[in-house]
C-alpha atoms as a PDB file:
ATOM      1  CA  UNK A   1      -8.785  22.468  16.379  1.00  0.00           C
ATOM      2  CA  UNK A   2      -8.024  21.134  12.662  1.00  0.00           C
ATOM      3  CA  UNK A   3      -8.635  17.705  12.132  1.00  0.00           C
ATOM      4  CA  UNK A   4      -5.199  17.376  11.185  1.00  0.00           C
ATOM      5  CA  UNK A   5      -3.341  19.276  14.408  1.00  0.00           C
ATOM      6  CA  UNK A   6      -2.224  15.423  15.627  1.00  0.00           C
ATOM      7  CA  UNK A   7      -0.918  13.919  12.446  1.00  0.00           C
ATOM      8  CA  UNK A   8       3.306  13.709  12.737  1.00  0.00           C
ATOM      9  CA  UNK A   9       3.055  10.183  10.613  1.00  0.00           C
ATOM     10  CA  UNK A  10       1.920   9.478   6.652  1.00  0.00           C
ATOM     11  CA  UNK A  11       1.432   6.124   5.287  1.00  0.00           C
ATOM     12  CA  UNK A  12       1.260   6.219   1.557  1.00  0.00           C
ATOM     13  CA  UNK A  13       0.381   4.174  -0.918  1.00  0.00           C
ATOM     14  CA  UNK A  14       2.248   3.797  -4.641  1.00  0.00           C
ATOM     15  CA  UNK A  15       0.646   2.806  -7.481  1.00  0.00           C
ATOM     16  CA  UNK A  16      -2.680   4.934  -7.993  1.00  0.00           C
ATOM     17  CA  UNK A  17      -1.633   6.852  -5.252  1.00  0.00           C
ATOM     18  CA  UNK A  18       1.194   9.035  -5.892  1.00  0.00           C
ATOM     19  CA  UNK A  19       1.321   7.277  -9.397  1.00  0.00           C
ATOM     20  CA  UNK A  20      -0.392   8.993 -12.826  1.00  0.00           C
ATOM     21  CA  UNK A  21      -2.643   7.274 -14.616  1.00  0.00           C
ATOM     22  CA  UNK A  22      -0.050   5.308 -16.573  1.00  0.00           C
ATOM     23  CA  UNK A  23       1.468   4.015 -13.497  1.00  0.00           C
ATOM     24  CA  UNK A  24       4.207   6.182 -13.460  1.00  0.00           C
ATOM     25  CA  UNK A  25       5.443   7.771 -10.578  1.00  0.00           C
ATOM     26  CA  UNK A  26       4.492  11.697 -10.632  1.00  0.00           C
ATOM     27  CA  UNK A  27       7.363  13.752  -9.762  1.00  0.00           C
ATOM     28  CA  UNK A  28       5.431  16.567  -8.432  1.00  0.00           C
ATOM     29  CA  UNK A  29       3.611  14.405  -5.736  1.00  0.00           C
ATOM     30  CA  UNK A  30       7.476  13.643  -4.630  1.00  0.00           C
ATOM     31  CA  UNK A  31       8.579  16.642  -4.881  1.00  0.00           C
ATOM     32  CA  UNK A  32       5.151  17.477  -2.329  1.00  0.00           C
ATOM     33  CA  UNK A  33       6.688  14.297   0.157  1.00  0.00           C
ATOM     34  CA  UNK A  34       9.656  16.089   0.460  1.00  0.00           C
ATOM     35  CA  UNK A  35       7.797  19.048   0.944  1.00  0.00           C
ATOM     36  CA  UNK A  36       5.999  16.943   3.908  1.00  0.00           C
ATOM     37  CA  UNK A  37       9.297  15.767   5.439  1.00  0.00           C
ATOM     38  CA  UNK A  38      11.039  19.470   5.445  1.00  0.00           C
ATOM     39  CA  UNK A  39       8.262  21.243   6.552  1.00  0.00           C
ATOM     40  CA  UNK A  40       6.579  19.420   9.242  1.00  0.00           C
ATOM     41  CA  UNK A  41       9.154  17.177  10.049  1.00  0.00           C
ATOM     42  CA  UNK A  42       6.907  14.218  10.288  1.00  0.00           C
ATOM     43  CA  UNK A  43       7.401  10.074   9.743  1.00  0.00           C
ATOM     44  CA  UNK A  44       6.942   9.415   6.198  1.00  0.00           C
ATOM     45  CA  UNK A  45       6.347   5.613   5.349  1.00  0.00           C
ATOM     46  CA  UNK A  46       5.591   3.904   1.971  1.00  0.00           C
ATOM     47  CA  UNK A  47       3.164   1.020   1.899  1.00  0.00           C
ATOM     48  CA  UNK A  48       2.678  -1.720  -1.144  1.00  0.00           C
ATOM     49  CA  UNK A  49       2.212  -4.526  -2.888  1.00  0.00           C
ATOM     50  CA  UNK A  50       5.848  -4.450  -4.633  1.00  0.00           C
ATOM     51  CA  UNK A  51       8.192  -6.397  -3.036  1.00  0.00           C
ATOM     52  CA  UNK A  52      10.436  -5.280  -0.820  1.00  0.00           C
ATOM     53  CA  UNK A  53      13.679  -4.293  -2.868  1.00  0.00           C
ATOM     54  CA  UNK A  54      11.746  -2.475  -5.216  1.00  0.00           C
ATOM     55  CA  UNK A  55       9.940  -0.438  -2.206  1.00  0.00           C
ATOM     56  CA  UNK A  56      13.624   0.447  -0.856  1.00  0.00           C
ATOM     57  CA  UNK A  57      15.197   1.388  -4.341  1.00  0.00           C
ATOM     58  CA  UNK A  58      11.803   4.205  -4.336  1.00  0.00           C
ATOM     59  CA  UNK A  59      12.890   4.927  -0.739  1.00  0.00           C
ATOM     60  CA  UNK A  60      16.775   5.372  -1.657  1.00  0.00           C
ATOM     61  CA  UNK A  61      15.696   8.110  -4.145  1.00  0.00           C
ATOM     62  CA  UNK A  62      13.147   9.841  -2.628  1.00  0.00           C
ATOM     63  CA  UNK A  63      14.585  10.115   0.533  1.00  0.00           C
ATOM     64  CA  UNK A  64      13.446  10.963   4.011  1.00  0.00           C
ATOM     65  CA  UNK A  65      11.141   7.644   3.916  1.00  0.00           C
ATOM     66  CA  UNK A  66      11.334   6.269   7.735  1.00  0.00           C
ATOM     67  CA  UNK A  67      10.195   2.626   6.951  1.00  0.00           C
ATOM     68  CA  UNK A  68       8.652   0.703   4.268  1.00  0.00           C
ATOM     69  CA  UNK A  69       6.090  -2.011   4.419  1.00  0.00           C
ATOM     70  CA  UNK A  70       5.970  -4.186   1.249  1.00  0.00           C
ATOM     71  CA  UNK A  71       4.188  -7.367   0.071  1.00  0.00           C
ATOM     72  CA  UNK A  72       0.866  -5.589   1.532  1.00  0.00           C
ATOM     73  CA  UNK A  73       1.738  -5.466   5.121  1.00  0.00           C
ATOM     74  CA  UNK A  74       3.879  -8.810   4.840  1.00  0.00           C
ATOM     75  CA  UNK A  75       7.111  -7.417   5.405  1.00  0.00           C
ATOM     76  CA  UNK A  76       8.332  -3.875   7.233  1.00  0.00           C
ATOM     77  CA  UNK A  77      11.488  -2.442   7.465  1.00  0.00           C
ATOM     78  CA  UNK A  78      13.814  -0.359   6.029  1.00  0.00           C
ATOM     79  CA  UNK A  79      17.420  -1.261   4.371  1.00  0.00           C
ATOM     80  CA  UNK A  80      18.826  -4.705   6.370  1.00  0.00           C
ATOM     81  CA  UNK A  81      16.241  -4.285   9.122  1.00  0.00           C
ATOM     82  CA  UNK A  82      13.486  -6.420   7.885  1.00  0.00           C
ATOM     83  CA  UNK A  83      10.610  -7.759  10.015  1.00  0.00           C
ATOM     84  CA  UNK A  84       9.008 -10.691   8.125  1.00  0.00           C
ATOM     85  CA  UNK A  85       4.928 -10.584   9.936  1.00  0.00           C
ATOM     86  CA  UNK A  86       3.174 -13.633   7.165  1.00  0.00           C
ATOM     87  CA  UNK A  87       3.850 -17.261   7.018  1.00  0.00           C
ATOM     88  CA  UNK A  88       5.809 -17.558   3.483  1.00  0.00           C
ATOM     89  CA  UNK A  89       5.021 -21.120   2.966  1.00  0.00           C
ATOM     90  CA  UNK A  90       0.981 -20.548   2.298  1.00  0.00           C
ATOM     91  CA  UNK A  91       2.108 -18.003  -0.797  1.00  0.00           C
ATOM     92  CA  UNK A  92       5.309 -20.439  -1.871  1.00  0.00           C
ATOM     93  CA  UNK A  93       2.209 -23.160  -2.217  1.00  0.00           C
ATOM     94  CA  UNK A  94      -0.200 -21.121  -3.972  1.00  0.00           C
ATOM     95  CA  UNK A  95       3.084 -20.346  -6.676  1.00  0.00           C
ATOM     96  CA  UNK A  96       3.026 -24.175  -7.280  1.00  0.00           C
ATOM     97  CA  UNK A  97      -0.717 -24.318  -7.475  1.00  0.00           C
ATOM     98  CA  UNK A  98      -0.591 -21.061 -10.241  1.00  0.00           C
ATOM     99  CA  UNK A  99       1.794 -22.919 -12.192  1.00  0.00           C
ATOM    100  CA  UNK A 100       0.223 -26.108 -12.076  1.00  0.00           C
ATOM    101  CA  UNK A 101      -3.737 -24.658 -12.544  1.00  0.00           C
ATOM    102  CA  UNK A 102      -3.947 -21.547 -13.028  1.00  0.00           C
ATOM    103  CA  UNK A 103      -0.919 -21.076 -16.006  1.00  0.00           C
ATOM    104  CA  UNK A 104      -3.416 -20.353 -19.200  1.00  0.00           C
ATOM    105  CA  UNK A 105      -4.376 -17.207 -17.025  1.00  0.00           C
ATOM    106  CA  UNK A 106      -1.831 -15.951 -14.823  1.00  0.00           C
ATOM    107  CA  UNK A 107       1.844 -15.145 -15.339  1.00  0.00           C
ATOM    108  CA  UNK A 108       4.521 -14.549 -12.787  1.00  0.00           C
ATOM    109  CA  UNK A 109       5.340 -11.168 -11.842  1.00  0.00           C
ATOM    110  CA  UNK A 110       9.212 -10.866 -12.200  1.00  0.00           C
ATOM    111  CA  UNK A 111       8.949  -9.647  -8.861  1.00  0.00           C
ATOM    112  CA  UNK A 112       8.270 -13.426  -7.358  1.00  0.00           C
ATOM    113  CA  UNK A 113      11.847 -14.198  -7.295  1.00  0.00           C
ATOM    114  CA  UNK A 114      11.985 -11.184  -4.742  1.00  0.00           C
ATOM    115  CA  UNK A 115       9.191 -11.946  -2.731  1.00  0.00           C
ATOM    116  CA  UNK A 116       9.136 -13.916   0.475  1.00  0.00           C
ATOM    117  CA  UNK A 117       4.920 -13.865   1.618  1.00  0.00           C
ATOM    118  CA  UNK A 118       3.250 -12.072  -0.780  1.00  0.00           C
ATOM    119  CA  UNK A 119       3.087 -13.408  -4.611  1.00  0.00           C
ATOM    120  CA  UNK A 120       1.566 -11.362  -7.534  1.00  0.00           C
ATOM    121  CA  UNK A 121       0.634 -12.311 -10.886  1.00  0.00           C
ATOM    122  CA  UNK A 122      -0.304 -10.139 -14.290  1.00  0.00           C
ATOM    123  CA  UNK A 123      -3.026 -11.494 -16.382  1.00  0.00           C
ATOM    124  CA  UNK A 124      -2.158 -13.513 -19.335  1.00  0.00           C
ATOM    125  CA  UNK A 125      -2.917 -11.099 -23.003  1.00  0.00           C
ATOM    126  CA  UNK A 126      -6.116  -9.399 -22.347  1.00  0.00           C
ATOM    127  CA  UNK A 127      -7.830 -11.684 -20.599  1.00  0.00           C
ATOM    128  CA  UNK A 128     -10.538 -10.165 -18.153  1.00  0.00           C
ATOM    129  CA  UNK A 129      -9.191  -9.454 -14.563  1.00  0.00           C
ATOM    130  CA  UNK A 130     -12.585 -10.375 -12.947  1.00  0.00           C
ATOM    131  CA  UNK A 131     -12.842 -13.655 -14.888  1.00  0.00           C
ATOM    132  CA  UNK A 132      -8.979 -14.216 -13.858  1.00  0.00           C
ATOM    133  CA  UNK A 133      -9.613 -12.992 -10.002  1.00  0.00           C
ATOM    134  CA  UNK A 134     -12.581 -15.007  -9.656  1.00  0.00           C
ATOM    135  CA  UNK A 135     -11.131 -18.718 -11.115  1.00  0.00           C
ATOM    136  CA  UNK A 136      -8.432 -17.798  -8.891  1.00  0.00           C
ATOM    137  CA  UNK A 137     -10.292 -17.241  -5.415  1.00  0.00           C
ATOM    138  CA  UNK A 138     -12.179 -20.174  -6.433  1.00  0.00           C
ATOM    139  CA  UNK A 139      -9.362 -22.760  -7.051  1.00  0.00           C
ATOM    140  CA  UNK A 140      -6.688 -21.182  -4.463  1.00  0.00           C
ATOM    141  CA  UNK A 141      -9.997 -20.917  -1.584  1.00  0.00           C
ATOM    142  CA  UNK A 142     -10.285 -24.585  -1.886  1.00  0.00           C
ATOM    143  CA  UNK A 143      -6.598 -25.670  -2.034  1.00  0.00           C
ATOM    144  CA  UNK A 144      -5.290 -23.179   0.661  1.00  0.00           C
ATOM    145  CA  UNK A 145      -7.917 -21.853   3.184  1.00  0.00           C
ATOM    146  CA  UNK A 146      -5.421 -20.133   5.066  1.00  0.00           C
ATOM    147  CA  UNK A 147      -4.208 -18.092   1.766  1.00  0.00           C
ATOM    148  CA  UNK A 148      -5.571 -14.684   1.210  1.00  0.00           C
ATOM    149  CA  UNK A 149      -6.342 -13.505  -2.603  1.00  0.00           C
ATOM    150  CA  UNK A 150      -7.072  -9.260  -3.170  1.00  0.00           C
ATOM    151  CA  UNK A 151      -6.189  -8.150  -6.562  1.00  0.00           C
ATOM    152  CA  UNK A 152      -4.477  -4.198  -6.372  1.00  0.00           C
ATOM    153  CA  UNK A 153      -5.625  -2.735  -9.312  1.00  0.00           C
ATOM    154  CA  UNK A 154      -2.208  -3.755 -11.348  1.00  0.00           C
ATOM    155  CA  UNK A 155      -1.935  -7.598  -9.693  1.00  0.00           C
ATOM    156  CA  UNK A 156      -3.864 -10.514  -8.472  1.00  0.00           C
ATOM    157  CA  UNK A 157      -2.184 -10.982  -4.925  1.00  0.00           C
ATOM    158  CA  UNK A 158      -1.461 -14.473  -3.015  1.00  0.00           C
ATOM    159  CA  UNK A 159      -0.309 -14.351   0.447  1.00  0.00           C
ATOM    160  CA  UNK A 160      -1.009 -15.106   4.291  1.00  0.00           C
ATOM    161  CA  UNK A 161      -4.716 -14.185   5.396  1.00  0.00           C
ATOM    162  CA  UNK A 162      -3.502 -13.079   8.627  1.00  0.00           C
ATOM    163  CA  UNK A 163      -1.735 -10.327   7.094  1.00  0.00           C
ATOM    164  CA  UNK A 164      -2.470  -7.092   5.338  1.00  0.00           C
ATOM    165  CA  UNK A 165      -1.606  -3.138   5.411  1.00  0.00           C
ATOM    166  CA  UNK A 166      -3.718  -2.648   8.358  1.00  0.00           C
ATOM    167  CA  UNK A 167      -1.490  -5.318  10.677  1.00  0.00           C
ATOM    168  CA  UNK A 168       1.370  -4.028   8.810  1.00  0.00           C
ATOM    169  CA  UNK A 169       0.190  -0.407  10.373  1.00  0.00           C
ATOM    170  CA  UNK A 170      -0.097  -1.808  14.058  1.00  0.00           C
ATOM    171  CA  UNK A 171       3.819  -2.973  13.651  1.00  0.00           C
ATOM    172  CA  UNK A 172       4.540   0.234  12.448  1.00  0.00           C
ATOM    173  CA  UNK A 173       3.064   2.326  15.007  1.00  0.00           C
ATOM    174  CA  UNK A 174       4.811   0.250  17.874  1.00  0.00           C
ATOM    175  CA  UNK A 175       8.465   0.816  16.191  1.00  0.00           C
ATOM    176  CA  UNK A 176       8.034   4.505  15.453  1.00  0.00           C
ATOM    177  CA  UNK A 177       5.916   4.821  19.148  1.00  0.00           C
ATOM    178  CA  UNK A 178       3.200   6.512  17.378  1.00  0.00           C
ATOM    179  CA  UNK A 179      -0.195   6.575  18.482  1.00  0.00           C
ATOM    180  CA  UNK A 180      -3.343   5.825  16.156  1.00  0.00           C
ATOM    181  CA  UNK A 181      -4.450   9.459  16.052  1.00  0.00           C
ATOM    182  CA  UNK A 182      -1.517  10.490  15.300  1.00  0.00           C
ATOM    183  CA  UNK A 183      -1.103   8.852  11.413  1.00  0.00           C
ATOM    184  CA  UNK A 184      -2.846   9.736   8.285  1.00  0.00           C
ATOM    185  CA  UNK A 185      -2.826   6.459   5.898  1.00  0.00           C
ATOM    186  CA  UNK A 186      -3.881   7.456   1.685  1.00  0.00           C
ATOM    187  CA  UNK A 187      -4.532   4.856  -0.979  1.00  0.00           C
ATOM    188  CA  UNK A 188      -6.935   3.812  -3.597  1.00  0.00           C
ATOM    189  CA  UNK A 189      -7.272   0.355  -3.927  1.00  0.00           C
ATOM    190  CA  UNK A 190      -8.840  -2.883  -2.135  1.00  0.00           C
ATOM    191  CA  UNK A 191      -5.505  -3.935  -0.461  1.00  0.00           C
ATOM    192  CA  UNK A 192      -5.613  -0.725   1.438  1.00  0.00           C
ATOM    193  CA  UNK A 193      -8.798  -1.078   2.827  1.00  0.00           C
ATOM    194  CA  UNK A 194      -7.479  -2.255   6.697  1.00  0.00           C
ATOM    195  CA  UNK A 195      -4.634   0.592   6.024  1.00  0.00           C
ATOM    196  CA  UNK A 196      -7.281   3.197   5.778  1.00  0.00           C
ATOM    197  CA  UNK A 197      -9.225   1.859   8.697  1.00  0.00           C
ATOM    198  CA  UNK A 198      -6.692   1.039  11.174  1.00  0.00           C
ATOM    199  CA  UNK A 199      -5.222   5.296  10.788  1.00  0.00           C
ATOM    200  CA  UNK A 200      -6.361   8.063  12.261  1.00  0.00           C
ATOM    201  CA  UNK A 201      -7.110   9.687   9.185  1.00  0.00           C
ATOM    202  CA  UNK A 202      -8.263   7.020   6.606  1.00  0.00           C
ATOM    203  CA  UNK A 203      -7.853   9.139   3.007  1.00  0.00           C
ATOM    204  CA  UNK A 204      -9.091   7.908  -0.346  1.00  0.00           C
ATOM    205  CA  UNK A 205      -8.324   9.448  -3.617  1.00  0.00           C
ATOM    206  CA  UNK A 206     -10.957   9.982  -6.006  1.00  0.00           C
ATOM    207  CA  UNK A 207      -9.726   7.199  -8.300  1.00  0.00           C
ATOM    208  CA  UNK A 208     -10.134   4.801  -5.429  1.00  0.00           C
ATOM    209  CA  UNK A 209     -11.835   1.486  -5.317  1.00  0.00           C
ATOM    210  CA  UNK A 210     -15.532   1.992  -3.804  1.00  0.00           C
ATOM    211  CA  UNK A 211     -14.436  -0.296  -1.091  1.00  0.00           C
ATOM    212  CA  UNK A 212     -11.615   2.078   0.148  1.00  0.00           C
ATOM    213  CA  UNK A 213     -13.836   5.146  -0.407  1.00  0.00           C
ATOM    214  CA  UNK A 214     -16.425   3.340   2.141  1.00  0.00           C
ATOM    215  CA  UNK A 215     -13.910   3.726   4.768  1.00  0.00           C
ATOM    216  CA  UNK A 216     -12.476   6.489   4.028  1.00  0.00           C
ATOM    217  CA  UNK A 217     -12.950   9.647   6.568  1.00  0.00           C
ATOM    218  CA  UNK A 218     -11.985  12.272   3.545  1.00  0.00           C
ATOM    219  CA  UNK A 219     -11.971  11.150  -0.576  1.00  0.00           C
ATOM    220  CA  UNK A 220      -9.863  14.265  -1.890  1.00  0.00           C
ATOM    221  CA  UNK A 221     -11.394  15.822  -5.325  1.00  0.00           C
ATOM    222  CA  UNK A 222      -8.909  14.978  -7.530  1.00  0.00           C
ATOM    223  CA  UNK A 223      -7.215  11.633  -8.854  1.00  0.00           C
ATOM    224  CA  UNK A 224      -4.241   9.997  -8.648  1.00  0.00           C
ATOM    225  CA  UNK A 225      -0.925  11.992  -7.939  1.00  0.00           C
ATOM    226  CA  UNK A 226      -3.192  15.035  -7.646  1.00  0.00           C
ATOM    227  CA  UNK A 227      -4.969  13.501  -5.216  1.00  0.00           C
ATOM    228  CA  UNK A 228      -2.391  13.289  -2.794  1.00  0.00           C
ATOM    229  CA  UNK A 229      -0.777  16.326  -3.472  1.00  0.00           C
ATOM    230  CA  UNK A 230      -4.254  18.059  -2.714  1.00  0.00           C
ATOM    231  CA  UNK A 231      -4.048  16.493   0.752  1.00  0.00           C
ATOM    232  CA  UNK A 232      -0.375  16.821   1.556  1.00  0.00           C
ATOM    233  CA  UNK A 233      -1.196  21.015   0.744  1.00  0.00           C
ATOM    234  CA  UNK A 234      -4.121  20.690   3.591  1.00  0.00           C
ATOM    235  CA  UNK A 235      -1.976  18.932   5.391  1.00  0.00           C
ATOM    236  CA  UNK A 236       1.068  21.518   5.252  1.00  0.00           C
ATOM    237  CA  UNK A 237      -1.084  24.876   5.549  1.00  0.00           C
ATOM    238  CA  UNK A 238      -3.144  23.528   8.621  1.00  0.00           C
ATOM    239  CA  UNK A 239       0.004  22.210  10.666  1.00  0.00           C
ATOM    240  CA  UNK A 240       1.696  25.671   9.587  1.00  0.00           C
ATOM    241  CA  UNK A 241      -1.140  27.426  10.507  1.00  0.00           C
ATOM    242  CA  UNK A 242      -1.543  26.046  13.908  1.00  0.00           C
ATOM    243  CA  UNK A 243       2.422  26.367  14.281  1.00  0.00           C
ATOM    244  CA  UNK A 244       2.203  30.271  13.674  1.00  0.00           C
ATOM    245  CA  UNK A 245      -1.109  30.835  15.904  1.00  0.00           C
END
């Protein structure tokens, strides 16, 4: 039986995922979504760190997309059904402290004024992200114990510690009645990490962080965009193969 035979849900990840190297979205690896959705007729969800307008506006133009989770796992939904699963006030206090402490580092992401759990900030200029992650975990830690800090690969994140992709996943799961087995979850960065390990079918593409490649059950060959469309083609042939057996 192919690994793959259960699989009628995928949970993918956008920037670095199905993303180039510039951080632009690569048309093939929607054009191989779509692919996913005609074919096999399977749930398609996007997960991220982008807020939650920005995830819809992707979903409006791709089309087929079942739900979306934003804010990393923080809030699921799709168009005026929103589920809200973090407390907003830790990340609305860890905005002040930014401001107030952390300013000759981090700017705002414009995306703040459209967030609700989940805040990200860019660097400031070319400082170094690990210097700028690290002072952050250290001052945030102390001020707000309860706040969780990950940085994506494009953003230093601020949000709820009780949430994250992986919770996100559960919710998901118990509003499309899908079992575990039965979802494939791809990404390549820290914040994906529960994601990956709360699937079925944790994938990592090769560009991934080392921490989602640890819990990854497959780490395709190739990078990026490429990298998912190399497992959405296993993905297709196997469930067409078993279809036609």
């Amino acid at each position: 039986m192919s690994m793959f035979s259960k699989i009628n849900c995928i949970v993918v990840d956008i920037d670095g995922t199905i993303t180039d190297e510039n951080g632009l979205l690569d048309l093939k690896a929607l054009e191989k979504l779509r692919e996913l959705k005609s074919k096999l007729k399977i749930k398609v969800v996007l997960a991220s760190g982008n807020a939650y307008p920005v995830l819809m506006g992707l979903a409006r133009y791709i089309g087929g997309i079942d739900l979306v989770v934003a804010e990393n796992g923080a809030v699921i939904g799709f168009e005026d059904h929103i589920e809200i699963l973090g407390d907003k006030r830790i990340g609305e206090e860890a905005r002040r402290i930014v401001k107030e402490e952390l300013n000759d580092i981090l700017i705002e992401s414009w995306q703040c004024e459209y967030r609700i759990v989940d805040y990200s900030f860019k660097r400031r200029g070319n400082i170094d992200w690990e210097y700028a992650y690290n002072k952050t975990l250290k001052i945030i830690s102390e001020k707000l114990p309860n706040a969780k800090i990950t940085f994506s690969g494009v953003a230093i994140h601020i949000g709820d510690k009780k949430v994250n992709k992986g919770v996100a996943l559960k919710r998901v799961m118990e509003i499309l009645n899908l079992d575990r087995d039965s979802v494939l979850a791809i990404g390549d960065s820290d914040v994906d990490v529960e994601m990956l390990m709360e699937a079925g079918i944790g994938v990592a593409v090769a560009n991934a962080s080392e921490n989602a490649k640890k819990v990854a059950k497959i780490i395709t060959s190739k990078s990026y965009g490429d990298g998912f469309i190399e497992i959405a083609n296993k993905l297709i042939e196997e469930k067409l193969n078993a279809k036609n057996n």
